[in-house]
N, C-alpha and C. Protein backbone atom coordinates (compact mmCIF):
# COMPACT_ATOMS: atom_id res chain seq x y z
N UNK A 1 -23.10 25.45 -14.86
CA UNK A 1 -22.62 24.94 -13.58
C UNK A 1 -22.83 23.43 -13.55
N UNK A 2 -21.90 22.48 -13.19
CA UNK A 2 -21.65 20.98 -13.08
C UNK A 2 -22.04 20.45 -11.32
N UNK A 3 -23.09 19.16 -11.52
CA UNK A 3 -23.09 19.18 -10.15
C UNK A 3 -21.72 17.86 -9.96
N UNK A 4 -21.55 17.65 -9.20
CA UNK A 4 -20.52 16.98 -8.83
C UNK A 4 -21.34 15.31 -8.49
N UNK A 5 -21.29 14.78 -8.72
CA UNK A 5 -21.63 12.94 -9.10
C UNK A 5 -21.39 12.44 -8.11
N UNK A 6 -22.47 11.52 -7.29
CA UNK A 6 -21.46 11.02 -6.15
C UNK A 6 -21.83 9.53 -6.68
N UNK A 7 -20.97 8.89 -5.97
CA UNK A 7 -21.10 7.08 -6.75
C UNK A 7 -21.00 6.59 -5.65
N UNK A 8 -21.89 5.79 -4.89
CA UNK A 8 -22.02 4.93 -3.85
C UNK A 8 -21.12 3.72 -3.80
N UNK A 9 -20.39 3.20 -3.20
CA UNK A 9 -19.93 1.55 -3.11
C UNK A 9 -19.84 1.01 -2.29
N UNK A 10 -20.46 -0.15 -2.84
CA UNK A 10 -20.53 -1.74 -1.76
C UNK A 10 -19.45 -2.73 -1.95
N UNK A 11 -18.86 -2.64 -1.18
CA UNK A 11 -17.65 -4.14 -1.01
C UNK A 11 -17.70 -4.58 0.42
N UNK A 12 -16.49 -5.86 0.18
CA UNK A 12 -16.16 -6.46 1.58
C UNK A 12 -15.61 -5.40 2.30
N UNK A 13 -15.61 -5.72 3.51
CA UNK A 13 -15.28 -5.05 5.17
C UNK A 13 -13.91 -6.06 5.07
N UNK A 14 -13.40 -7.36 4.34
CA UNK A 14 -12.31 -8.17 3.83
C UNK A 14 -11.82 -7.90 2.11
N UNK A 15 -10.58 -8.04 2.06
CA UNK A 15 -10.12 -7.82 0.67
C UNK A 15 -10.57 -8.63 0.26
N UNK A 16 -10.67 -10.26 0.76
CA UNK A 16 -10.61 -11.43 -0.21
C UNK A 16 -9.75 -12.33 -0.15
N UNK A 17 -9.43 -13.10 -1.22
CA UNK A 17 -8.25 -14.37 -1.30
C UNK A 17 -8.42 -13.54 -2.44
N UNK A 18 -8.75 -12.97 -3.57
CA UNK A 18 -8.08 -12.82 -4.86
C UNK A 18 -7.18 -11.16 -5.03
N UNK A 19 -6.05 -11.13 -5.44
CA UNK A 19 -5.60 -10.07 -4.99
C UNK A 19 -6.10 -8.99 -6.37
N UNK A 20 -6.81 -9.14 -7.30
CA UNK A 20 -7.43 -8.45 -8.12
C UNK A 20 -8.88 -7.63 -7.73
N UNK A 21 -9.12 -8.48 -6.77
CA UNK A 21 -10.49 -7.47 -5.84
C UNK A 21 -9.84 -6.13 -4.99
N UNK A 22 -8.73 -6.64 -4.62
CA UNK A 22 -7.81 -5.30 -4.09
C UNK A 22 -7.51 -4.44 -5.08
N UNK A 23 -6.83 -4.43 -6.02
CA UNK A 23 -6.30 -3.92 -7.24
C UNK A 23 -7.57 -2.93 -7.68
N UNK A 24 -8.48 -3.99 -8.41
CA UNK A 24 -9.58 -3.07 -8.91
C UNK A 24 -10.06 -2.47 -7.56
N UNK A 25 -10.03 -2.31 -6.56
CA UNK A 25 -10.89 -1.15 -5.67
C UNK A 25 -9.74 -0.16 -5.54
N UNK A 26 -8.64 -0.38 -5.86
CA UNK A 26 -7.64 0.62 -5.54
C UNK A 26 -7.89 1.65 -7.21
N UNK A 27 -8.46 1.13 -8.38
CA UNK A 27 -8.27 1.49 -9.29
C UNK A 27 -9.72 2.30 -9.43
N UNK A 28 -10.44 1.80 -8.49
CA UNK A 28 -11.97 2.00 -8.89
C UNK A 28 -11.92 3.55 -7.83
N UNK A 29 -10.75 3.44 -6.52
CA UNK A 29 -10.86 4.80 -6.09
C UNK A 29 -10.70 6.02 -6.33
N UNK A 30 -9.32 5.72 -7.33
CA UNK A 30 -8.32 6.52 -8.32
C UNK A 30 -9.52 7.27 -9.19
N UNK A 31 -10.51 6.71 -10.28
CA UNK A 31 -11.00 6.60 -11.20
C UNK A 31 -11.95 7.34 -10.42
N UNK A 32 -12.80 7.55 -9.54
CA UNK A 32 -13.88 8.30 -8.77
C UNK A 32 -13.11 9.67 -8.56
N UNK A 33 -11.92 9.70 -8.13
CA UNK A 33 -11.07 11.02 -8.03
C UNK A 33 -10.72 11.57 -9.26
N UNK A 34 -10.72 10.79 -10.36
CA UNK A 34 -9.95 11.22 -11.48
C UNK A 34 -10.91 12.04 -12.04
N UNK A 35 -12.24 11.58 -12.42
CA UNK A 35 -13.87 12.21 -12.63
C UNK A 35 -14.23 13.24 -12.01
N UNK A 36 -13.65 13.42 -11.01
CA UNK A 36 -14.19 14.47 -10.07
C UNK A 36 -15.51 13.82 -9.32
N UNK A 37 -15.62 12.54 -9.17
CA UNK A 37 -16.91 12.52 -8.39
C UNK A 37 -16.64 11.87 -6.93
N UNK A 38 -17.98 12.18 -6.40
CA UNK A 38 -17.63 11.76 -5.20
C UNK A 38 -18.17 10.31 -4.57
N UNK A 39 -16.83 9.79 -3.40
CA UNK A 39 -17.38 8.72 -2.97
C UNK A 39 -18.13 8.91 -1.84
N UNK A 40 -19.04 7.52 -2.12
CA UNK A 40 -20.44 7.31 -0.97
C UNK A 40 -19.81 5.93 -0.62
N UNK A 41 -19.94 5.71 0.90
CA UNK A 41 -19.68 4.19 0.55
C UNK A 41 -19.40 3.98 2.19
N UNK A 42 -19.78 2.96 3.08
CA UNK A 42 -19.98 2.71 4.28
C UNK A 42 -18.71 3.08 5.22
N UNK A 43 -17.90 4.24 4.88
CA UNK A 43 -17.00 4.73 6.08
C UNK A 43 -16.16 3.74 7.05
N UNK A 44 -16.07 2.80 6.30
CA UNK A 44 -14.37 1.70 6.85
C UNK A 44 -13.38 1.60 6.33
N UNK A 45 -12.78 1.05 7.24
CA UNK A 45 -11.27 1.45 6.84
C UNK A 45 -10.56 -0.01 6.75
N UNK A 46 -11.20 -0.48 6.51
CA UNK A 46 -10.67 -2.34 6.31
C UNK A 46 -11.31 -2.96 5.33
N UNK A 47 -10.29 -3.92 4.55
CA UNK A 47 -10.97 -4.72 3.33
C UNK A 47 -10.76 -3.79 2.18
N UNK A 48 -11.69 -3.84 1.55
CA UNK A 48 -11.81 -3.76 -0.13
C UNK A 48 -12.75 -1.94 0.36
N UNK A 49 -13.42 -1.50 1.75
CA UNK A 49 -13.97 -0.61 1.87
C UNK A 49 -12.87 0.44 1.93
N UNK A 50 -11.66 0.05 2.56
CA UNK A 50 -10.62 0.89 3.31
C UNK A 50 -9.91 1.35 1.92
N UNK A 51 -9.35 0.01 0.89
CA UNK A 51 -8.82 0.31 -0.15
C UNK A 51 -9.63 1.18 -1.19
N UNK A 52 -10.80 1.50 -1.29
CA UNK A 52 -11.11 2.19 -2.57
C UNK A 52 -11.02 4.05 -1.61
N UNK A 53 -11.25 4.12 -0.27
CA UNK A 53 -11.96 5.41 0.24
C UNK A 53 -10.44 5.44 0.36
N UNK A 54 -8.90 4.63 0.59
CA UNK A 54 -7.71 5.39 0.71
C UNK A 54 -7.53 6.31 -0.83
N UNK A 55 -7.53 5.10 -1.53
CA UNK A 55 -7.39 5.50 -3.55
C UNK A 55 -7.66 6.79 -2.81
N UNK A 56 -9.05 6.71 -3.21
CA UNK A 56 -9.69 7.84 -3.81
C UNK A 56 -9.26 9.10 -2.79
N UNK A 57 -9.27 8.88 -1.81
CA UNK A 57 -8.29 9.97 -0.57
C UNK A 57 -7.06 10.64 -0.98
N UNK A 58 -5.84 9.49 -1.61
CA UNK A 58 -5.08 10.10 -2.33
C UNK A 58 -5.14 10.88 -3.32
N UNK A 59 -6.17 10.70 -4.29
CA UNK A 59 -6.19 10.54 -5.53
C UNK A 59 -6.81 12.08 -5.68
N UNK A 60 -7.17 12.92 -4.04
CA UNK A 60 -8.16 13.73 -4.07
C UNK A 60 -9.63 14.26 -4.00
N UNK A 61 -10.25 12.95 -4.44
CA UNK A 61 -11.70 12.48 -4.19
C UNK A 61 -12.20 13.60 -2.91
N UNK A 62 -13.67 13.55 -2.97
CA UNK A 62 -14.22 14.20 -2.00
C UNK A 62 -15.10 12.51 -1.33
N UNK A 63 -14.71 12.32 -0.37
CA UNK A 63 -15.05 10.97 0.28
C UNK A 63 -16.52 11.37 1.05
N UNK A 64 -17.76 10.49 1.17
CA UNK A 64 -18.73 10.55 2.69
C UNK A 64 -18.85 9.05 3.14
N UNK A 65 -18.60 9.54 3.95
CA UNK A 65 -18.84 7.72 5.02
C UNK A 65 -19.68 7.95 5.71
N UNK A 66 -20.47 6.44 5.72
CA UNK A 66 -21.85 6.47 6.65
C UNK A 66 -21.83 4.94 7.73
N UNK A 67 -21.67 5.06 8.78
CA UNK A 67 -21.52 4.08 9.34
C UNK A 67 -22.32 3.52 10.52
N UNK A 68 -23.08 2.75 10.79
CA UNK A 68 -24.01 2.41 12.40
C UNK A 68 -23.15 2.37 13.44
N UNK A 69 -23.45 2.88 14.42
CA UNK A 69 -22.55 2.98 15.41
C UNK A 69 -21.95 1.67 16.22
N UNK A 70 -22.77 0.51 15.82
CA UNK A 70 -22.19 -0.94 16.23
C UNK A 70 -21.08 -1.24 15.30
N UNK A 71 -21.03 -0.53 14.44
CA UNK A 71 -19.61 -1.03 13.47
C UNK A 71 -18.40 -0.02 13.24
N UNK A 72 -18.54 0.87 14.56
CA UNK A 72 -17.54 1.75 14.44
C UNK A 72 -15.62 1.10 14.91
N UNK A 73 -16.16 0.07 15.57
CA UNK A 73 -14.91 -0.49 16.05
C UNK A 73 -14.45 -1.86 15.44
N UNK A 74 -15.47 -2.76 14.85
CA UNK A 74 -15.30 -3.61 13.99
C UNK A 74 -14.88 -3.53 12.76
N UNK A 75 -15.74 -2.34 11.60
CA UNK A 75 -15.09 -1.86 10.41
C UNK A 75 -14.23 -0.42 10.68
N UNK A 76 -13.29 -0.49 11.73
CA UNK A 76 -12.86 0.53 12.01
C UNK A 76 -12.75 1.99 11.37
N UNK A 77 -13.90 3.00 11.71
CA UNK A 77 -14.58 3.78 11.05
C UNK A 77 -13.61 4.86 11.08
N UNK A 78 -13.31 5.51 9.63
CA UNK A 78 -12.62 6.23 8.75
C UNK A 78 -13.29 7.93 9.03
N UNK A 79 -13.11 8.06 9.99
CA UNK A 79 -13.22 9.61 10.87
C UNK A 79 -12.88 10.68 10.19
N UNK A 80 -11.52 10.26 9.11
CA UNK A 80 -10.52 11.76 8.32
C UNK A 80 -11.58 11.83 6.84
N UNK A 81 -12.55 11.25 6.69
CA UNK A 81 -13.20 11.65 5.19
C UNK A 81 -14.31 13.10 5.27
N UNK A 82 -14.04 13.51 3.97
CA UNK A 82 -14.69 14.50 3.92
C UNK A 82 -15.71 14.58 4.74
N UNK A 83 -16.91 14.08 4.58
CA UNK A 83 -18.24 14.00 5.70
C UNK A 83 -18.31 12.51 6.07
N UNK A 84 -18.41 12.44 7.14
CA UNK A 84 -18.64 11.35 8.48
C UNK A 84 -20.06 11.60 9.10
N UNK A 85 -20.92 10.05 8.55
CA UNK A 85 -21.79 10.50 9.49
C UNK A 85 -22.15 8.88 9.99
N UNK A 86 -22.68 9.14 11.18
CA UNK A 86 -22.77 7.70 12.20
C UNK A 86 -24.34 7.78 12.61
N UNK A 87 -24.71 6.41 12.37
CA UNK A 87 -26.36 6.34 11.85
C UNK A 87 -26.64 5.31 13.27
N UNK A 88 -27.67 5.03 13.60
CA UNK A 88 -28.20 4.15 14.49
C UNK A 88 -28.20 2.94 14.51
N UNK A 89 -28.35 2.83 12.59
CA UNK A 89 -28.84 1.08 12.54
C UNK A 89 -28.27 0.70 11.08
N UNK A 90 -28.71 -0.17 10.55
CA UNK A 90 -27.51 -0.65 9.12
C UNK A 90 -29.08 -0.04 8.06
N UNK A 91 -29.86 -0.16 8.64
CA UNK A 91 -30.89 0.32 7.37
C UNK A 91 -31.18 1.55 7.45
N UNK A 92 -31.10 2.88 8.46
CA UNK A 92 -30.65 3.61 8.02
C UNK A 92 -28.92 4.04 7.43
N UNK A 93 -28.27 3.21 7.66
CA UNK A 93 -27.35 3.56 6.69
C UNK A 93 -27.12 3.31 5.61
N UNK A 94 -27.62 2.36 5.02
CA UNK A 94 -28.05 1.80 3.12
C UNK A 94 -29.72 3.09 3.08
N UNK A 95 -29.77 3.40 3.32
CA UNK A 95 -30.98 4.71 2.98
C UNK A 95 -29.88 6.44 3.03
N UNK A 96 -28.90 6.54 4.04
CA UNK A 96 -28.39 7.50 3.82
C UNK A 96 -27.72 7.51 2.23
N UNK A 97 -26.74 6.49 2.59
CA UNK A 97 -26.32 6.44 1.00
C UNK A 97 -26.63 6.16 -0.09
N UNK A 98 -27.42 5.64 -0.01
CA UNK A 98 -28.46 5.51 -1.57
C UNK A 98 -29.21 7.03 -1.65
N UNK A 99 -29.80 7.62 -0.78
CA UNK A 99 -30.03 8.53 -0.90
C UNK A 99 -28.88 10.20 -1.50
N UNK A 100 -27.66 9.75 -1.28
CA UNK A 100 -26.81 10.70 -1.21
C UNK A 100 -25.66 10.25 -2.54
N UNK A 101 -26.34 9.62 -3.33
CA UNK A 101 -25.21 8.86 -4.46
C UNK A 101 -26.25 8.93 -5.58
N UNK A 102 -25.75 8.71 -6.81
CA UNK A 102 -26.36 9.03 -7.81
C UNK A 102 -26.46 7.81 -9.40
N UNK A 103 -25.50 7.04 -8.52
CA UNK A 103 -25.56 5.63 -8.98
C UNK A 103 -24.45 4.69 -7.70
N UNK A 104 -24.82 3.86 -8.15
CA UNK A 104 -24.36 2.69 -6.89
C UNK A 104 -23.29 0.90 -7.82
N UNK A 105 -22.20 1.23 -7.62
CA UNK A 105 -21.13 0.20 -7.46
C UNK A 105 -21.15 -1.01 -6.85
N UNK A 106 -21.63 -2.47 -7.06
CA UNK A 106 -21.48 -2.92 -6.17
C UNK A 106 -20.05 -4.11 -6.94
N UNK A 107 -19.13 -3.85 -5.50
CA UNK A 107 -17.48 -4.54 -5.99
C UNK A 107 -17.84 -5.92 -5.50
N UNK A 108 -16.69 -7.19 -5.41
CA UNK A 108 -16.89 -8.50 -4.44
C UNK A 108 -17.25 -7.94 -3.05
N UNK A 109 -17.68 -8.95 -2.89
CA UNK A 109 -18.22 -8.57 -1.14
C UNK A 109 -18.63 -9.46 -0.19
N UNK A 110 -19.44 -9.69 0.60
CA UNK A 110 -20.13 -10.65 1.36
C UNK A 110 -21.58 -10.73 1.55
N UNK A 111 -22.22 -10.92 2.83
CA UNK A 111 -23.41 -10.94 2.80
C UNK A 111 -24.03 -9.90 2.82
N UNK A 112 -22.84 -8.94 3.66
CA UNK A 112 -23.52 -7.38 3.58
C UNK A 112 -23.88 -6.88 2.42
N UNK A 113 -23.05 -7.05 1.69
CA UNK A 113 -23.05 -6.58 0.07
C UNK A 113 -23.52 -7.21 -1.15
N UNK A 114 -24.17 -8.35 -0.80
CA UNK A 114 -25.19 -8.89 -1.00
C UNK A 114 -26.71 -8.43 -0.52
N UNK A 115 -27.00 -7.91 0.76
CA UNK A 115 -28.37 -7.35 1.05
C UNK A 115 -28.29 -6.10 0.98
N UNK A 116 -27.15 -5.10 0.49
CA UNK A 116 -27.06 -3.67 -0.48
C UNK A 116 -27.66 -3.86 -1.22
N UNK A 117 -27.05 -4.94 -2.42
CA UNK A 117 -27.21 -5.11 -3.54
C UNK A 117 -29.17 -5.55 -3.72
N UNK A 118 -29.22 -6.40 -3.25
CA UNK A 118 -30.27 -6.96 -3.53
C UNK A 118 -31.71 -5.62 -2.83
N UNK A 119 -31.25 -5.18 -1.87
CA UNK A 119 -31.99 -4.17 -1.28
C UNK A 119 -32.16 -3.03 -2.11
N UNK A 120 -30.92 -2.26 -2.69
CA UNK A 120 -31.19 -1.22 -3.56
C UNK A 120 -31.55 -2.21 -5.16
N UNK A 121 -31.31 -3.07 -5.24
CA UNK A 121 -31.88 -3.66 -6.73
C UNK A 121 -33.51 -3.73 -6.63
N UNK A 122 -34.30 -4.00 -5.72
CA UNK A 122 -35.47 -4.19 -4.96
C UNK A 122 -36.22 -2.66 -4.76
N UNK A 123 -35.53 -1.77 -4.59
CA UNK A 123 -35.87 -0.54 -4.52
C UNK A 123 -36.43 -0.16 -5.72
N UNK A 124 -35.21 -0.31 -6.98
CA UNK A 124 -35.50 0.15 -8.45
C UNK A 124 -36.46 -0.78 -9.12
N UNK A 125 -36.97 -1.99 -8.45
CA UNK A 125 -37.72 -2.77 -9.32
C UNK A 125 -39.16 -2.07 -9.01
N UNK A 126 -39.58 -1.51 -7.51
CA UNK A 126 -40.90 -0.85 -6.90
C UNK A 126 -40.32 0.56 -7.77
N UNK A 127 -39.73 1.13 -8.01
CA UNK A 127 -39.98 2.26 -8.47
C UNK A 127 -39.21 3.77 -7.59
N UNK A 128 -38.69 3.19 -6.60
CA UNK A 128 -38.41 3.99 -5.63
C UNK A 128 -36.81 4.54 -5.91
N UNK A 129 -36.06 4.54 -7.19
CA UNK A 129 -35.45 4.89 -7.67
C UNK A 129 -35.14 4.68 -8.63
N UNK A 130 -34.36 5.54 -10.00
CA UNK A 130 -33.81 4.99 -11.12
C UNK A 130 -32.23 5.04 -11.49
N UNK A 131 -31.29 5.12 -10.31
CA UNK A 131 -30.25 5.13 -10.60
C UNK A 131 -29.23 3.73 -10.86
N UNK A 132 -28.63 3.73 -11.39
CA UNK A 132 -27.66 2.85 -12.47
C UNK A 132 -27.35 1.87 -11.60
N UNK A 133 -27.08 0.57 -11.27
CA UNK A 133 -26.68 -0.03 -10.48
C UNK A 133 -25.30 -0.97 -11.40
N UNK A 134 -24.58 -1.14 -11.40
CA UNK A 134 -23.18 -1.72 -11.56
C UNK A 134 -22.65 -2.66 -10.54
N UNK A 135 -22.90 -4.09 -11.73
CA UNK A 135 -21.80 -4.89 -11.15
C UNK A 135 -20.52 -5.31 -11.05
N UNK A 136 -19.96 -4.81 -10.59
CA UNK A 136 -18.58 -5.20 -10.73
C UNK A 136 -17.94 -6.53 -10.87
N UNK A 137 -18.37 -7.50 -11.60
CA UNK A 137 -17.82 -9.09 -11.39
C UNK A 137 -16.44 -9.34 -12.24
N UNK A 138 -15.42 -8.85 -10.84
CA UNK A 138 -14.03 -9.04 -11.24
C UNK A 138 -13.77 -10.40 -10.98
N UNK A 139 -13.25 -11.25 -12.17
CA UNK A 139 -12.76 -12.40 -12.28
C UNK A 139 -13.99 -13.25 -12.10
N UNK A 140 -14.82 -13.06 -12.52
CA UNK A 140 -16.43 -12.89 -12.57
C UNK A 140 -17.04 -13.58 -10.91
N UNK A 141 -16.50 -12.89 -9.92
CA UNK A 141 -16.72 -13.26 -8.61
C UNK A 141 -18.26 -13.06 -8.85
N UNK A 142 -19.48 -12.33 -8.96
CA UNK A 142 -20.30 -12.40 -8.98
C UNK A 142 -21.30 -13.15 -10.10
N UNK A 143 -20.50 -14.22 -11.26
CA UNK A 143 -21.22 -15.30 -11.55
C UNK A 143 -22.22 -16.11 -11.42
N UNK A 144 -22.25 -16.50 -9.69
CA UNK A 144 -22.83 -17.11 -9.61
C UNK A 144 -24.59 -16.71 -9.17
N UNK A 145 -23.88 -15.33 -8.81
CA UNK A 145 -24.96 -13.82 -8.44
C UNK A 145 -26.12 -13.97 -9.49
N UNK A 146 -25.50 -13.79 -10.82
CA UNK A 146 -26.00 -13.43 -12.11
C UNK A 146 -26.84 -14.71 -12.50
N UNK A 147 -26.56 -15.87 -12.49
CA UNK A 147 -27.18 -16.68 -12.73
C UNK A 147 -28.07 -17.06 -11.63
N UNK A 148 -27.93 -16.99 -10.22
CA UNK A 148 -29.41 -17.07 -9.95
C UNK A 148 -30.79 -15.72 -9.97
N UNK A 149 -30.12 -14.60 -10.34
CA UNK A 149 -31.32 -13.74 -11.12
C UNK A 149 -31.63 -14.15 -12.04
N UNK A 150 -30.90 -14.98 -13.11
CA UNK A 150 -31.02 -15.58 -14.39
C UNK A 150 -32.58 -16.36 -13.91
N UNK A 151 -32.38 -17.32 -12.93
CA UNK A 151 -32.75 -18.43 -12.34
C UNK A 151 -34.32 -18.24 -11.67
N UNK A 152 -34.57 -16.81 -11.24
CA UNK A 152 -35.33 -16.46 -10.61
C UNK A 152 -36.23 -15.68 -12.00
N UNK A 153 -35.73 -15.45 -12.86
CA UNK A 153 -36.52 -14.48 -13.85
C UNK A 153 -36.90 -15.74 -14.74
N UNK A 154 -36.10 -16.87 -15.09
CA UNK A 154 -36.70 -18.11 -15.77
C UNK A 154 -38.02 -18.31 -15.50
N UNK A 155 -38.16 -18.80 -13.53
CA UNK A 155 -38.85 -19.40 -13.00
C UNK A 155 -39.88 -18.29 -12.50
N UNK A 156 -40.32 -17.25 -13.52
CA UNK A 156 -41.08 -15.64 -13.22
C UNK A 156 -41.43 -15.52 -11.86
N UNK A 157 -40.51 -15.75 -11.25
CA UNK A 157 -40.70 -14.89 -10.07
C UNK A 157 -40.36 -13.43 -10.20
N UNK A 158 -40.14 -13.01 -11.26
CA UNK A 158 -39.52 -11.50 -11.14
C UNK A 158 -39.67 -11.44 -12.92
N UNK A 159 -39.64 -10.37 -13.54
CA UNK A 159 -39.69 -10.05 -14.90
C UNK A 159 -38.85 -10.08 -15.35
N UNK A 160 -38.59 -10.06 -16.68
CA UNK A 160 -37.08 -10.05 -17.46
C UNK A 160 -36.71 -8.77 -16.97
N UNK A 161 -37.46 -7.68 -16.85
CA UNK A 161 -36.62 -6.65 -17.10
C UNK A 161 -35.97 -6.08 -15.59
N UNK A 162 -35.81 -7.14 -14.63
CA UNK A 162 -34.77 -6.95 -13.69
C UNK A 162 -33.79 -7.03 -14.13
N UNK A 163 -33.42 -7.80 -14.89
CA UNK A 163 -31.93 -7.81 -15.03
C UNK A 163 -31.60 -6.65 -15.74
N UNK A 164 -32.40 -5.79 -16.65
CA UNK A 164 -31.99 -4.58 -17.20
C UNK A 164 -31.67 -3.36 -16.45
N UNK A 165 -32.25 -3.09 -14.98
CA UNK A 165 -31.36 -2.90 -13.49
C UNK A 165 -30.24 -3.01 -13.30
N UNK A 166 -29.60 -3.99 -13.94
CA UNK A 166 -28.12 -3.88 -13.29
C UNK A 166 -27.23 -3.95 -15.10
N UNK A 167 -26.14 -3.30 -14.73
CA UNK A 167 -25.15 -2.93 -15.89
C UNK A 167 -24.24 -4.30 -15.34
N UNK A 168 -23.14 -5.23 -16.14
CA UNK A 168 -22.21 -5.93 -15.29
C UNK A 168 -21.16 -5.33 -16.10
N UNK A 169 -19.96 -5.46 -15.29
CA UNK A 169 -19.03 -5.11 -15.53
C UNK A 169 -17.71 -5.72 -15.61
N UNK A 170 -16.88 -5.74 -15.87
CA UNK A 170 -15.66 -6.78 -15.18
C UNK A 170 -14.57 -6.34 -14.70
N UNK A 171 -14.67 -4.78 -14.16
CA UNK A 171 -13.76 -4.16 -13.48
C UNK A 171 -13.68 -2.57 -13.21
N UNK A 172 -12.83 -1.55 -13.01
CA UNK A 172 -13.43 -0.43 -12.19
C UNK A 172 -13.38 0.20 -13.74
N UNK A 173 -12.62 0.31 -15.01
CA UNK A 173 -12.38 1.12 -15.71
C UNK A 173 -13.47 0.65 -16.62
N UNK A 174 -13.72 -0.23 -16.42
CA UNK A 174 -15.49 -0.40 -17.66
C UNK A 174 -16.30 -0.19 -16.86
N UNK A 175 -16.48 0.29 -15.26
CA UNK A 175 -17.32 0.50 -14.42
C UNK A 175 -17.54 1.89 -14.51
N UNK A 176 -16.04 2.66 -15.12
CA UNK A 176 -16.19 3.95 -14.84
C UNK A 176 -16.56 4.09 -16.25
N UNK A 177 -16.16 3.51 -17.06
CA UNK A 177 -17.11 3.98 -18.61
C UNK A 177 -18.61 3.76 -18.28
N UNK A 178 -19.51 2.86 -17.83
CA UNK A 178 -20.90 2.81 -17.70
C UNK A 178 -21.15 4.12 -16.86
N UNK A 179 -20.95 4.26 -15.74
CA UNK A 179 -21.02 5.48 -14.82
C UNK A 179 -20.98 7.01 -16.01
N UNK A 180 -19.58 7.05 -16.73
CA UNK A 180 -19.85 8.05 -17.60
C UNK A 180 -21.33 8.47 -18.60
N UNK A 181 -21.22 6.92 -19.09
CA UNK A 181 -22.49 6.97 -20.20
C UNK A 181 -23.72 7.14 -19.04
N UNK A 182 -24.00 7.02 -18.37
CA UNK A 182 -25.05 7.08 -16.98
C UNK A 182 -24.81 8.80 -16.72
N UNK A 183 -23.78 9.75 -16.75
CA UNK A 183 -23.97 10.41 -16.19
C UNK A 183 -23.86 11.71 -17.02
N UNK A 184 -23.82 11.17 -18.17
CA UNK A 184 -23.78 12.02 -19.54
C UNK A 184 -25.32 12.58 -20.15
């Protein structure tokens, strides 16, 4: 018996200015449906969040959205996915889904997706999980990401082996090969 994989993702609540952050989340939704696994990922329906949970909607995917109830009308919250659930506050909702995913995606994004990232990266450094974290740096939007962990592990504030925490990637179909080798 196979359990079914769920893969968490963090993107913008905005597509972007580059139209390849759209593309790859449309490809990265496809590719979660194509696997059979399921998406985790903050239950909006706008930006780069709306484009991977439509993909993967089409594509068949079994979708869960988790959303705080202050952002039900701002990231206009995606009600038709498999499970919907509406949380109190934004930190229980980065705890539902980290909790309910089995590795974690993070696509371009903003600040939100920046204190995902850095929050569940922070988690796996205490020990409080060991699942795969993936960067997605399409058109290497997260460059500049990478080099100040670079920057911070120079200057030992943190050990080398943070950076062995995160896989990088440069798009959804080498995202979905790491995820495979992760889930093999």
């Amino acid at each position: 018996m196979t359990t079914t994989k769920s893969v968490c993702v963090y993107c913008g609540s905005r597509s972007g200015k580059n139209s390849a952050f759209a593309e790859q989340a449309d490809r990265l939704g496809r590719v979660i449906a194509e696997e059979n696994w399921r998406l985790v990922y903050g239950a909006g329906d706008v930006g780069l969040m709306g484009i991977v949970a439509r993909a993967a909607q089409e594509a068949g995917a079994d979708t869960f959205g988790v959303i705080p109830t202050h952002l039900m009308r701002w990231e206009v919250g995606k009600t038709d996915l498999t499970r919907f659930i509406i949380t109190e506050t934004m930190h229980e909702r980065k705890k539902v889904m980290v909790m309910n995913a089995d590795a974690i995606v993070v696509m371009p994004g903003g600040a939100g997706s920046m204190d995902e990232f850095f929050e569940v990266l922070t988690w796996r450094q205490l020990g409080l999980h060991d699942k795969p974290i993936i960067l997605m740096n399409v058109d290497n939007y997260w460059g500049p990401l990478v080099g100040l962990i670079d920057h911070i592990i120079d200057n030992e504030f943190a050990d080398a082996s943070l950076r062995d925490f995160i896989q990088i990637c440069d798009g959804a179909d080498a995202a979905a090969d790491a995820l495979r080798r992760a889930f093999s």
